[in-house]
C-alpha atoms as a PDB file:
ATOM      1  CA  UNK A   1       5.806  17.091  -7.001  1.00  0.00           C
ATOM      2  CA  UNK A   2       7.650  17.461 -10.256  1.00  0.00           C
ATOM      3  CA  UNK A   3      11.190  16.379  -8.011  1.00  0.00           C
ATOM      4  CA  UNK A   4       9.385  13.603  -6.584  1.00  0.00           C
ATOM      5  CA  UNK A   5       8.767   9.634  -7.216  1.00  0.00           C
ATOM      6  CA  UNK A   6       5.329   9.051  -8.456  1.00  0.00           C
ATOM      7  CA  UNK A   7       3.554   5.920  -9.614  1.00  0.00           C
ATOM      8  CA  UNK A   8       0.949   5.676 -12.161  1.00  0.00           C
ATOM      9  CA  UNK A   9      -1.215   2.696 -12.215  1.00  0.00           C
ATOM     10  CA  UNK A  10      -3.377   2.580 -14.417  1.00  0.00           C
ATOM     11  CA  UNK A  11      -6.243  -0.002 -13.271  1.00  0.00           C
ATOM     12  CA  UNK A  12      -9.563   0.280 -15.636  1.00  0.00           C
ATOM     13  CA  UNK A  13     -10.354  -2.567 -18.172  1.00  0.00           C
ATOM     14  CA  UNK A  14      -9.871  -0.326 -21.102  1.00  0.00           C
ATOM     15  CA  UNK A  15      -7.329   2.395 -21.538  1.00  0.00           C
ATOM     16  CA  UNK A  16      -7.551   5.347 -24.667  1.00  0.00           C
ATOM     17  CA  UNK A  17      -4.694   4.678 -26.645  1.00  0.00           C
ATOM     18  CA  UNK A  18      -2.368   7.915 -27.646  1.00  0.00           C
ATOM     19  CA  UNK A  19      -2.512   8.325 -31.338  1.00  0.00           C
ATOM     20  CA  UNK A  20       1.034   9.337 -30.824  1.00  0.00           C
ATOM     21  CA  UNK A  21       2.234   6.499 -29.343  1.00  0.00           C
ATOM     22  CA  UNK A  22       3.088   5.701 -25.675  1.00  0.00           C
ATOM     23  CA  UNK A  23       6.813   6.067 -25.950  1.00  0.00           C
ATOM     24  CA  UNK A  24       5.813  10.053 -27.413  1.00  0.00           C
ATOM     25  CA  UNK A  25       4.482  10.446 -23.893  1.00  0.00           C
ATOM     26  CA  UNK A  26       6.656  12.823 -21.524  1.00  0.00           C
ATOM     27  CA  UNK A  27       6.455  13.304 -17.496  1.00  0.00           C
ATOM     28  CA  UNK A  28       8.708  15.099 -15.255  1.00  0.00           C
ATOM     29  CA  UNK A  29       8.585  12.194 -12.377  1.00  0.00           C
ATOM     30  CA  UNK A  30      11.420  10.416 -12.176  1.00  0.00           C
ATOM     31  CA  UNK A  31       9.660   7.133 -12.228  1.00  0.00           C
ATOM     32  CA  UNK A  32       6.804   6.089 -13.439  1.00  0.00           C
ATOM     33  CA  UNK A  33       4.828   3.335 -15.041  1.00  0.00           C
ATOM     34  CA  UNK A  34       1.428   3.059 -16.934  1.00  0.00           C
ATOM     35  CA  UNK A  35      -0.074  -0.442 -17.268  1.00  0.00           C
ATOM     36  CA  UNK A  36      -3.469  -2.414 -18.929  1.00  0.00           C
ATOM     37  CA  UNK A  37      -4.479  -4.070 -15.739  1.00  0.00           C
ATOM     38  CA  UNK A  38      -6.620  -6.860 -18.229  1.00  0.00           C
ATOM     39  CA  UNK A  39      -3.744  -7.691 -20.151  1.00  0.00           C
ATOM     40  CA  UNK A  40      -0.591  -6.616 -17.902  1.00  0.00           C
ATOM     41  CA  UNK A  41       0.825  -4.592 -20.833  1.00  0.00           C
ATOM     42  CA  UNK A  42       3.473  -1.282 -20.249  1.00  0.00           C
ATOM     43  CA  UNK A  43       2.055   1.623 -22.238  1.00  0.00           C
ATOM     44  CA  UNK A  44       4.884   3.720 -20.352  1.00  0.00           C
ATOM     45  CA  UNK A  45       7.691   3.222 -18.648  1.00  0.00           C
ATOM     46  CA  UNK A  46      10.212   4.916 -17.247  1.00  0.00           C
ATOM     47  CA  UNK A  47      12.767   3.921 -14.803  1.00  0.00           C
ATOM     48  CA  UNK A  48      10.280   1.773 -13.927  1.00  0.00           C
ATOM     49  CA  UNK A  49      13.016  -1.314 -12.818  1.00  0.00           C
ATOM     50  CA  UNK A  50      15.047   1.235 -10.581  1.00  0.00           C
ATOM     51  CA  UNK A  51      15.318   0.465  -6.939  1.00  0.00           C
ATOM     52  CA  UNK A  52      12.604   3.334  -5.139  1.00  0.00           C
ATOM     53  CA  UNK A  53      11.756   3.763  -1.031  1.00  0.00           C
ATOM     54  CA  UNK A  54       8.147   3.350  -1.765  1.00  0.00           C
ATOM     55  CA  UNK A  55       6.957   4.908   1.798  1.00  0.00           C
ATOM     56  CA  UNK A  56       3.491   4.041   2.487  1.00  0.00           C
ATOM     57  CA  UNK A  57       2.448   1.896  -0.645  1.00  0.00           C
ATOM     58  CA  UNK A  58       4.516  -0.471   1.396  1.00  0.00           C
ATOM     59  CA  UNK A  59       1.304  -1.058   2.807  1.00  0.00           C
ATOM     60  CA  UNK A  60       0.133  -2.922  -0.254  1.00  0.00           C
ATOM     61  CA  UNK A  61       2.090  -6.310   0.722  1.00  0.00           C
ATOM     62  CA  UNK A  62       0.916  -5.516   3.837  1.00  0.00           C
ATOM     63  CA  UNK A  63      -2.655  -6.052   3.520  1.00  0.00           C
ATOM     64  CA  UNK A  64      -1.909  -8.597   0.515  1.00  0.00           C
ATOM     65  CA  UNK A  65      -0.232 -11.262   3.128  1.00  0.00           C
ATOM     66  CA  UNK A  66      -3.129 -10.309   5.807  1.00  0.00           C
ATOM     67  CA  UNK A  67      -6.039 -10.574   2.709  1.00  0.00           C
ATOM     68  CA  UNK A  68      -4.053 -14.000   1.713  1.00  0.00           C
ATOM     69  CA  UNK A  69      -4.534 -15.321   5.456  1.00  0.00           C
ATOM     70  CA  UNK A  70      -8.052 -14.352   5.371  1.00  0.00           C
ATOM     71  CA  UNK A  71      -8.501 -15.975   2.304  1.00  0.00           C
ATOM     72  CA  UNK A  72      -6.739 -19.081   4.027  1.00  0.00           C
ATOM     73  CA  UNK A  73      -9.099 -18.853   6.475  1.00  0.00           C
ATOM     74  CA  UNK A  74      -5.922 -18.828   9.060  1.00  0.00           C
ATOM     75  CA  UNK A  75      -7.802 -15.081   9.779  1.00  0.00           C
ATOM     76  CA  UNK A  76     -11.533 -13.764  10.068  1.00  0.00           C
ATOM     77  CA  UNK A  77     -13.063 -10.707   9.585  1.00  0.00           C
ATOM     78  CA  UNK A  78     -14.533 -10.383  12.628  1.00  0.00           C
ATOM     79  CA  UNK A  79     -11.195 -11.672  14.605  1.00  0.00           C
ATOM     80  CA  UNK A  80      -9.020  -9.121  16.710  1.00  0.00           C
ATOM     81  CA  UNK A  81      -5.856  -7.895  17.422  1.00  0.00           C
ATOM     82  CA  UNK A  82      -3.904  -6.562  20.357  1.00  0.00           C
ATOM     83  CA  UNK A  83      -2.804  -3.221  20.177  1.00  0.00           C
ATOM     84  CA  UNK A  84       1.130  -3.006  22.019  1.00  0.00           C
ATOM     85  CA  UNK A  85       3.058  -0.033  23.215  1.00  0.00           C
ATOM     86  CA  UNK A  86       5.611  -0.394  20.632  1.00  0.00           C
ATOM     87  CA  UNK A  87       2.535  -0.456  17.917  1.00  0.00           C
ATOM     88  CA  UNK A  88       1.816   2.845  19.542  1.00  0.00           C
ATOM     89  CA  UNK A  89       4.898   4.477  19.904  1.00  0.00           C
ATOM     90  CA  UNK A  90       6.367   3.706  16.574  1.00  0.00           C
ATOM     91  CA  UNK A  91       2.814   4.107  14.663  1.00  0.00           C
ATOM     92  CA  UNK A  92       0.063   5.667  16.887  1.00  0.00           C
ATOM     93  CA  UNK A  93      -0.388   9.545  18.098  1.00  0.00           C
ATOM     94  CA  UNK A  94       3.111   9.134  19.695  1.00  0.00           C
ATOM     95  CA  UNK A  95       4.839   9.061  16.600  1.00  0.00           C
ATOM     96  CA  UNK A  96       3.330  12.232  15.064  1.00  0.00           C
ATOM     97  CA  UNK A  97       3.238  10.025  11.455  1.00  0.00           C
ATOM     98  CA  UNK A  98      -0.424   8.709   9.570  1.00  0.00           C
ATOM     99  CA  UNK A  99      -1.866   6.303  12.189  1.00  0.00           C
ATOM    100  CA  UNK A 100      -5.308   4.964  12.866  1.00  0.00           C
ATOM    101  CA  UNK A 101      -5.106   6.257  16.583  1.00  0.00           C
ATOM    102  CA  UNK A 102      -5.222   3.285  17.883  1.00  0.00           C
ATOM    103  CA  UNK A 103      -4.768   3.131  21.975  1.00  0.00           C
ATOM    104  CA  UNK A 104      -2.505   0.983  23.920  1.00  0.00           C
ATOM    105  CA  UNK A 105      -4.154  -2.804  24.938  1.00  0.00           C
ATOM    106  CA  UNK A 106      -7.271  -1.803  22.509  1.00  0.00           C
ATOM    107  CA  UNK A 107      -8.716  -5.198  20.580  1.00  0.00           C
ATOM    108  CA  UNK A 108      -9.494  -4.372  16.895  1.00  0.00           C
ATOM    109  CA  UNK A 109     -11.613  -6.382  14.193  1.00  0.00           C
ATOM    110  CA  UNK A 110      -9.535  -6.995  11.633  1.00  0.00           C
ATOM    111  CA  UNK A 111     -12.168  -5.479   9.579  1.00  0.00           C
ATOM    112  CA  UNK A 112     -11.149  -1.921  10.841  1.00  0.00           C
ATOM    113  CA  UNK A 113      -7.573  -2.521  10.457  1.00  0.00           C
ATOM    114  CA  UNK A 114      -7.808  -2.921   6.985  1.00  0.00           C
ATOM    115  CA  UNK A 115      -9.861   0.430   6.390  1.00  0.00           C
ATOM    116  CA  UNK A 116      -7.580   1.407   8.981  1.00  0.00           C
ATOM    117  CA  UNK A 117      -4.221   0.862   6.671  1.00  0.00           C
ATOM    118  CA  UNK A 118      -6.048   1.577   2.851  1.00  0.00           C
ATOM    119  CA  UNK A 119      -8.109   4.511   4.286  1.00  0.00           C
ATOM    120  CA  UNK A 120      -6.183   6.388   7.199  1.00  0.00           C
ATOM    121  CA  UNK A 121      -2.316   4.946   5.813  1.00  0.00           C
ATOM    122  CA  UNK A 122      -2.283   4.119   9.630  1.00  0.00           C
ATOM    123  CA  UNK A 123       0.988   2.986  10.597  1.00  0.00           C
ATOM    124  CA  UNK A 124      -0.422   1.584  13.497  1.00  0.00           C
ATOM    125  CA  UNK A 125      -2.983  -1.093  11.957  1.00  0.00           C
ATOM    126  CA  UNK A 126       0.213  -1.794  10.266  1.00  0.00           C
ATOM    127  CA  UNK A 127       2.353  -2.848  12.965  1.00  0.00           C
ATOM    128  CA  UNK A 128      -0.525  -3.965  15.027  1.00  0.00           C
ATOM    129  CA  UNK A 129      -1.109  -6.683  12.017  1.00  0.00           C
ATOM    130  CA  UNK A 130       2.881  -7.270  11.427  1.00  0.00           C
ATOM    131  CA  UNK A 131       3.233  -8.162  15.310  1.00  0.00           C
ATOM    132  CA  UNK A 132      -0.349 -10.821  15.581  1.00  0.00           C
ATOM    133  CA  UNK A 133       0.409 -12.366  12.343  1.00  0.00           C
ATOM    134  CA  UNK A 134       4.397 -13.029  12.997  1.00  0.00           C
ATOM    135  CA  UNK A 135       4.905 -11.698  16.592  1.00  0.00           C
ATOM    136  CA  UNK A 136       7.421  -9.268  15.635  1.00  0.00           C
ATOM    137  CA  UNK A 137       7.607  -6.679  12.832  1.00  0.00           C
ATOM    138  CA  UNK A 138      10.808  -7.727  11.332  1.00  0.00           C
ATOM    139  CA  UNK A 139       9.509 -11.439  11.472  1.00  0.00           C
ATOM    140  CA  UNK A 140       6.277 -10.037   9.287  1.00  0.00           C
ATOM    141  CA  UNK A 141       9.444  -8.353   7.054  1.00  0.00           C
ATOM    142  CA  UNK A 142      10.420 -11.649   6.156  1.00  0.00           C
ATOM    143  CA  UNK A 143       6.834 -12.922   5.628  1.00  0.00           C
ATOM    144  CA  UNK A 144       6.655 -10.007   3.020  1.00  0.00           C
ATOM    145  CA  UNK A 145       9.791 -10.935   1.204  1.00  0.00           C
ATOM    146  CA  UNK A 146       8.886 -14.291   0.843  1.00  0.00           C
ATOM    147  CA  UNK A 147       5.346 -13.437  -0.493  1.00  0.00           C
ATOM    148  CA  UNK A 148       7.075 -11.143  -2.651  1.00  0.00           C
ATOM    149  CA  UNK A 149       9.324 -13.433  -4.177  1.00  0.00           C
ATOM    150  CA  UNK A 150       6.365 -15.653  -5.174  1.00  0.00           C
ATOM    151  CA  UNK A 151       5.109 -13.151  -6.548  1.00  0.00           C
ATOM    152  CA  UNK A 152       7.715 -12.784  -8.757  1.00  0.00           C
ATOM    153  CA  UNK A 153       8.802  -9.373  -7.559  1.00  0.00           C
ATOM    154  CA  UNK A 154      12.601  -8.869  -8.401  1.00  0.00           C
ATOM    155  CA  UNK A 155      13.255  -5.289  -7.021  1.00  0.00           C
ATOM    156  CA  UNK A 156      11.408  -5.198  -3.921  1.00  0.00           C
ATOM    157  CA  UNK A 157      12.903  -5.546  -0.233  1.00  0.00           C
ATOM    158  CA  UNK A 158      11.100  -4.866   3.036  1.00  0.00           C
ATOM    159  CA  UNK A 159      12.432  -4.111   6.360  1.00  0.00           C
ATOM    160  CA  UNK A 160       9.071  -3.319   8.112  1.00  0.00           C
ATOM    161  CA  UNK A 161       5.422  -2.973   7.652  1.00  0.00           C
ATOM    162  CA  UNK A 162       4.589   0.394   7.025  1.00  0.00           C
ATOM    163  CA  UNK A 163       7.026   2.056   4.541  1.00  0.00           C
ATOM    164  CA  UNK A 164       9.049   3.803   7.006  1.00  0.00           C
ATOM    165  CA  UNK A 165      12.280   4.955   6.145  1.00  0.00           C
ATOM    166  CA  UNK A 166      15.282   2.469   6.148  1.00  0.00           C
ATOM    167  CA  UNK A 167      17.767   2.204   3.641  1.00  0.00           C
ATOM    168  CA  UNK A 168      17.507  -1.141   2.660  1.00  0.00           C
ATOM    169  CA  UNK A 169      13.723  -0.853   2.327  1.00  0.00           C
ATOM    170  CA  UNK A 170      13.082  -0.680  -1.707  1.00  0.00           C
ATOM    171  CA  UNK A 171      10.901  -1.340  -4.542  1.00  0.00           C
ATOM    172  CA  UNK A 172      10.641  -1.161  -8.122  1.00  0.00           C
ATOM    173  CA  UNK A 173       7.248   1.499  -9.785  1.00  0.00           C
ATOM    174  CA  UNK A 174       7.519  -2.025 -11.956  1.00  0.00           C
ATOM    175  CA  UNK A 175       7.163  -4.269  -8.721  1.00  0.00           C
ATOM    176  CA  UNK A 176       4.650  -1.873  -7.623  1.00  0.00           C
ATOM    177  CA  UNK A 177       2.230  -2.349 -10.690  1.00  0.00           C
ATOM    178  CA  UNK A 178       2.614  -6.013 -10.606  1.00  0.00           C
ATOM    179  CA  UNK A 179       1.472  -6.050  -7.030  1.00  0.00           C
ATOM    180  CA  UNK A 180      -1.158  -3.884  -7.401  1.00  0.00           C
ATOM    181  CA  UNK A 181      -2.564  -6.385 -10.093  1.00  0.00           C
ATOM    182  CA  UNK A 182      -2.550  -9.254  -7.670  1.00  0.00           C
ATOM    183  CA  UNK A 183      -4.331  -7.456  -5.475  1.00  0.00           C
ATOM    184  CA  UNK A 184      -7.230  -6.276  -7.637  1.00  0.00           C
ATOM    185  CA  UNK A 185      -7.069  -9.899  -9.372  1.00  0.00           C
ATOM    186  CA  UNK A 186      -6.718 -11.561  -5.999  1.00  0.00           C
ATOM    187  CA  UNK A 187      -8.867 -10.187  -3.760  1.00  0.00           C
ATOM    188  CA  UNK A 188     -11.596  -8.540  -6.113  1.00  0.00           C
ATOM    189  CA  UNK A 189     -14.499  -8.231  -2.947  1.00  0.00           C
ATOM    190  CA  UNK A 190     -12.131  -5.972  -1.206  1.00  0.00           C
ATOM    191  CA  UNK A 191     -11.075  -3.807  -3.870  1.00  0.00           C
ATOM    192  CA  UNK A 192     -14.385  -0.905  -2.903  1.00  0.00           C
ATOM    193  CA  UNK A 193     -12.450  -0.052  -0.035  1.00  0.00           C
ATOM    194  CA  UNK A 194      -9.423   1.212  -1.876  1.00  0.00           C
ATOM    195  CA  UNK A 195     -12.382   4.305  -3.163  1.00  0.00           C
ATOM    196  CA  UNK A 196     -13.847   4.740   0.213  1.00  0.00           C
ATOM    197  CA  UNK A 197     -13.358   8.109   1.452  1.00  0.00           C
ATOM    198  CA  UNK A 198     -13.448   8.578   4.789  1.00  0.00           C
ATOM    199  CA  UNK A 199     -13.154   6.395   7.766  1.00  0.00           C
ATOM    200  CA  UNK A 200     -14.297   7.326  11.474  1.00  0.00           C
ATOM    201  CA  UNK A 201     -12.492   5.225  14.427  1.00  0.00           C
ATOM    202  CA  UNK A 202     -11.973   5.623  18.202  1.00  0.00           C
ATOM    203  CA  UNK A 203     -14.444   8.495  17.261  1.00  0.00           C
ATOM    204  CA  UNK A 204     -12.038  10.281  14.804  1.00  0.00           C
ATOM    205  CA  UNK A 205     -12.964  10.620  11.157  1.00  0.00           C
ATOM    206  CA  UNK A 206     -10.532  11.082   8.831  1.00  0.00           C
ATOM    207  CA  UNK A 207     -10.389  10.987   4.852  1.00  0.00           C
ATOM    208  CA  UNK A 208      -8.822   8.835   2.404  1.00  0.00           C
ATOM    209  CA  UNK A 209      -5.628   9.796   1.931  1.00  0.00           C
ATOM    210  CA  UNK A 210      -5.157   9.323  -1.867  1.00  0.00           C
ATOM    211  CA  UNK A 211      -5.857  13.258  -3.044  1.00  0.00           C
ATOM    212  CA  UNK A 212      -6.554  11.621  -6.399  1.00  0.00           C
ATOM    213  CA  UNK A 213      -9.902  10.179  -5.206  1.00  0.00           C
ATOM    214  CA  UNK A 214     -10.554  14.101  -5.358  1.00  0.00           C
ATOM    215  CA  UNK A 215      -9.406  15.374  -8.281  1.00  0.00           C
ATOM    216  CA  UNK A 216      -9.207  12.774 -10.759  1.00  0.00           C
ATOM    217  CA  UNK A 217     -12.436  11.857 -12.379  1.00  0.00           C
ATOM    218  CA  UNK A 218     -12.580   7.508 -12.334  1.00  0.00           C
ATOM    219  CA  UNK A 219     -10.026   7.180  -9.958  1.00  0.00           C
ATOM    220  CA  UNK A 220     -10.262   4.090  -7.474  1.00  0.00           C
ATOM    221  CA  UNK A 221      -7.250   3.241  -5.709  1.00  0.00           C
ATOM    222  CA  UNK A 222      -4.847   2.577  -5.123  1.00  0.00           C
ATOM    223  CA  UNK A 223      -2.718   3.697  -2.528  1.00  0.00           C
ATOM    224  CA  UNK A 224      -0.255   6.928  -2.036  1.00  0.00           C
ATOM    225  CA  UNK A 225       2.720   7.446  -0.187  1.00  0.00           C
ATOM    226  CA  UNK A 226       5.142  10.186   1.131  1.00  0.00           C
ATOM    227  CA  UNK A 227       8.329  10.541   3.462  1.00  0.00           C
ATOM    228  CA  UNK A 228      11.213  12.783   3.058  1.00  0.00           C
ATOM    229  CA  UNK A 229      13.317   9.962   1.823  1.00  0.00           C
ATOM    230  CA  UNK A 230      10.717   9.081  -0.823  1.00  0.00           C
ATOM    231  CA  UNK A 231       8.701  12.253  -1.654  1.00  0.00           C
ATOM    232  CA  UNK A 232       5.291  11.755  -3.326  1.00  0.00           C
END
């Protein structure tokens, strides 16, 4: 882990200052950032602005443009999506990666796929969303640069839905924390889910896989990530 990317948001509405002073603070990751979510203020940064592939807390924009269209009302809760073969192949229990294990031709709520993607990481629910929101993954790509641009994200680019590996396919830890922000600030009714621990689909239960849910005391969210390219 020490060799690895890591992100630290920091998402409470008070933080305990160090009485030495956040720039005295040391880590080992090679990028990190620690932020007031009430106020948006860095207490650390480091390398925070450097161009990352952010693996599966790509999934973040994700659900952000799929939360925005519910919030549009172009999408409902109880509304359903096809499941294709290529959602399968590339993201389902063909592809040997996290995946909601979803089956080929299945309708899901929209309401599973998001505990799908923020509890099981399924790459799936993620492509299965990407292709019935824009009809193709790359088209959803494009949805999510746009919506990160508004956002006012400067170091981000995505190539797909789900965070796996391409080599144009980057974000800032900076771009990160300023995401995560709009998504607590923006969507505040969905935020529980982030903490839930364990989600059973298609009659297979798995747990949240955030580790910190575990073994950090407080911790609510927000979303982990790990491929070879990006570490964890």
């Amino acid at each position: 882990m020490t060799n690895k990317n890591f992100l630290l948001l920091t998402l409470t509405a008070s933080l305990i200052a160090l009485s030495t002073g956040a720039s005295a603070y040391e880590t080992k990751a090679k990028n990190a950032i620690l932020l007031d979510y009430d106020t948006g203020a860095y207490l650390f940064t480091k390398n925070h602005q450097e161009k990352i592939a952010p693996a599966s807390m790509s999934k973040l924009m994700t659900v952000y443009v799929l939360l925005q269209k519910i919030k549009e009302g172009e999408i409902s809760l109880e509304d359903t999506f096809t499941v294709s073969e290529n959602a399968w192949r590339k993201g389902g229990a063909a592809s040997c990666g996290s995946t909601m294990f979803l089956k080929i031709n299945q309708e899901v709520k929209v309401e599973d796929l998001i505990k799908g993607i923020l509890i099981q990481s399924g790459n799936d629910a993620c492509i299965v969303v990407a292709e019935n929101i824009a009809g193709s993954e790359p088209e959803f790509a494009a949805l999510l640069n746009e919506t990160a641009e508004k956002m006012g994200l400067k170091n981000a680019h995505f190539e797909n839905a789900t965070g796996l590996p391409h080599p144009d396919h980057k974000i800032s830890v900076e771009d990160l924390g300023l995401l995560a922000r709009h998504l607590i600030h923006d969507f505040p009714e969905f935020y529980p889910i982030f903490k839930q621990k364990e989600f059973t689909y298609n009659g297979i239960k798995q747990g949240n896989r955030n580790p910190l849910l575990y073994s950090l005391k407080g911790a609510d969210g927000l979303k982990t990530g790990h491929t070879d390219d990006a570490g964890f």
